[in-house]
C-alpha atoms as a PDB file:
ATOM      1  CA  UNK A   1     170.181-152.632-155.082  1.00  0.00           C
ATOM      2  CA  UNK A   2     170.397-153.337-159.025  1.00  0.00           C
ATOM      3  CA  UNK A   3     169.915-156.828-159.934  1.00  0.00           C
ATOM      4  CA  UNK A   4     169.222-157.904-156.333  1.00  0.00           C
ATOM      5  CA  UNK A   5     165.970-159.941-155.416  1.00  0.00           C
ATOM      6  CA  UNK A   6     164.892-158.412-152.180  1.00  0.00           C
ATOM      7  CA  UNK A   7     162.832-161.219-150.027  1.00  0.00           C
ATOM      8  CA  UNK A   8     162.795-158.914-146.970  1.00  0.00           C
ATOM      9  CA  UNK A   9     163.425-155.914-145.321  1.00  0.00           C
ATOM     10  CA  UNK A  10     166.716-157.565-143.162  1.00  0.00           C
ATOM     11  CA  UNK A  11     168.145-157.936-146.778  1.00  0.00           C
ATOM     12  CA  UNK A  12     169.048-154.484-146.855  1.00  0.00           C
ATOM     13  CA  UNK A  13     171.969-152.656-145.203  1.00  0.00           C
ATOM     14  CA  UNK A  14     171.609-149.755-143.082  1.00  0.00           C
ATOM     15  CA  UNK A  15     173.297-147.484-145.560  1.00  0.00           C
ATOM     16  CA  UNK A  16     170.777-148.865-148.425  1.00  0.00           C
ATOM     17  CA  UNK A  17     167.730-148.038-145.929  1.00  0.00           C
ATOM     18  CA  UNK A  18     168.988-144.741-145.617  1.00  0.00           C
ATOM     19  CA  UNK A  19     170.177-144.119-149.460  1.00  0.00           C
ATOM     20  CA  UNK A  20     166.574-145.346-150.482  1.00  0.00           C
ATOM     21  CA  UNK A  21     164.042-143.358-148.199  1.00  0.00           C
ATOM     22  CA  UNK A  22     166.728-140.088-147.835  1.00  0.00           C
ATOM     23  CA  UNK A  23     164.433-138.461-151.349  1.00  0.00           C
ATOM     24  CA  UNK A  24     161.384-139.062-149.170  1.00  0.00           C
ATOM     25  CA  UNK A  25     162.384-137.749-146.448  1.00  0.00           C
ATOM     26  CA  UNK A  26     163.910-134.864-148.187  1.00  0.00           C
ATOM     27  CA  UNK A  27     160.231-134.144-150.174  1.00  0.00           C
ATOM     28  CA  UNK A  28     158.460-134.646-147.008  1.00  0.00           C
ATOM     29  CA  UNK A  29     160.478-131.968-144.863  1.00  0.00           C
ATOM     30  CA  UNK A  30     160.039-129.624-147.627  1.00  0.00           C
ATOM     31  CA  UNK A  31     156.219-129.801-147.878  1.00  0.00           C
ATOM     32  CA  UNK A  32     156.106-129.559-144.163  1.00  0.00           C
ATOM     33  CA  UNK A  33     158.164-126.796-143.629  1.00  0.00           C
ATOM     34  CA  UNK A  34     156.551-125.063-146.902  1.00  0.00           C
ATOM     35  CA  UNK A  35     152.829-125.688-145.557  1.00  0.00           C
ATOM     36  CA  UNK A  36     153.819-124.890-141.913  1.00  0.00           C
ATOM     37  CA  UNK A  37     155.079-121.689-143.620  1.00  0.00           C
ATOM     38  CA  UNK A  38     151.793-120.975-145.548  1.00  0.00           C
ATOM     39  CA  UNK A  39     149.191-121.983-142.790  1.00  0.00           C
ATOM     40  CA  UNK A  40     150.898-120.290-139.722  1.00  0.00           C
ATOM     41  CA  UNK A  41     152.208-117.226-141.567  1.00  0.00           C
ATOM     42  CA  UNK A  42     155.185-117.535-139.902  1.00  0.00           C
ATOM     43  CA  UNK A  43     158.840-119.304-140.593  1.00  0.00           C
ATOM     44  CA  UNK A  44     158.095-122.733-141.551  1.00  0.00           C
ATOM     45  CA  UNK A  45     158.872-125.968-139.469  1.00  0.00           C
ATOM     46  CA  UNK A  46     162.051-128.165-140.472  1.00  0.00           C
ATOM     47  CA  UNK A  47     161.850-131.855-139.212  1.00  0.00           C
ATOM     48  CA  UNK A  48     164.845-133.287-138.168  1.00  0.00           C
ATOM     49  CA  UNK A  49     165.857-136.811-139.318  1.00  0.00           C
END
């Protein structure tokens, strides 16, 4: 995505989409499964994406 000028979301590929949001996704099944884990005192929850 390096010296691109992105005017809209159709500018990106599918692969890009998923290369760009795959660490936030990551993060955000890890702080669900760890507070799952934590607040129901039981194995936590993994998301599926």
């Amino acid at each position: 995505v390096e010296g691109r000028i992105i005017d809209q979301p159709s500018d990106f590929s599918q692969e890009e989409v998923e290369t760009l949001a795959r660490p936030c996704l990551d993060m955000l099944n890890r702080l669900t499964y760890e507070v799952t884990e934590i607040a129901l005192d039981l194995p936590g929850i993994n998301l599926e994406f």
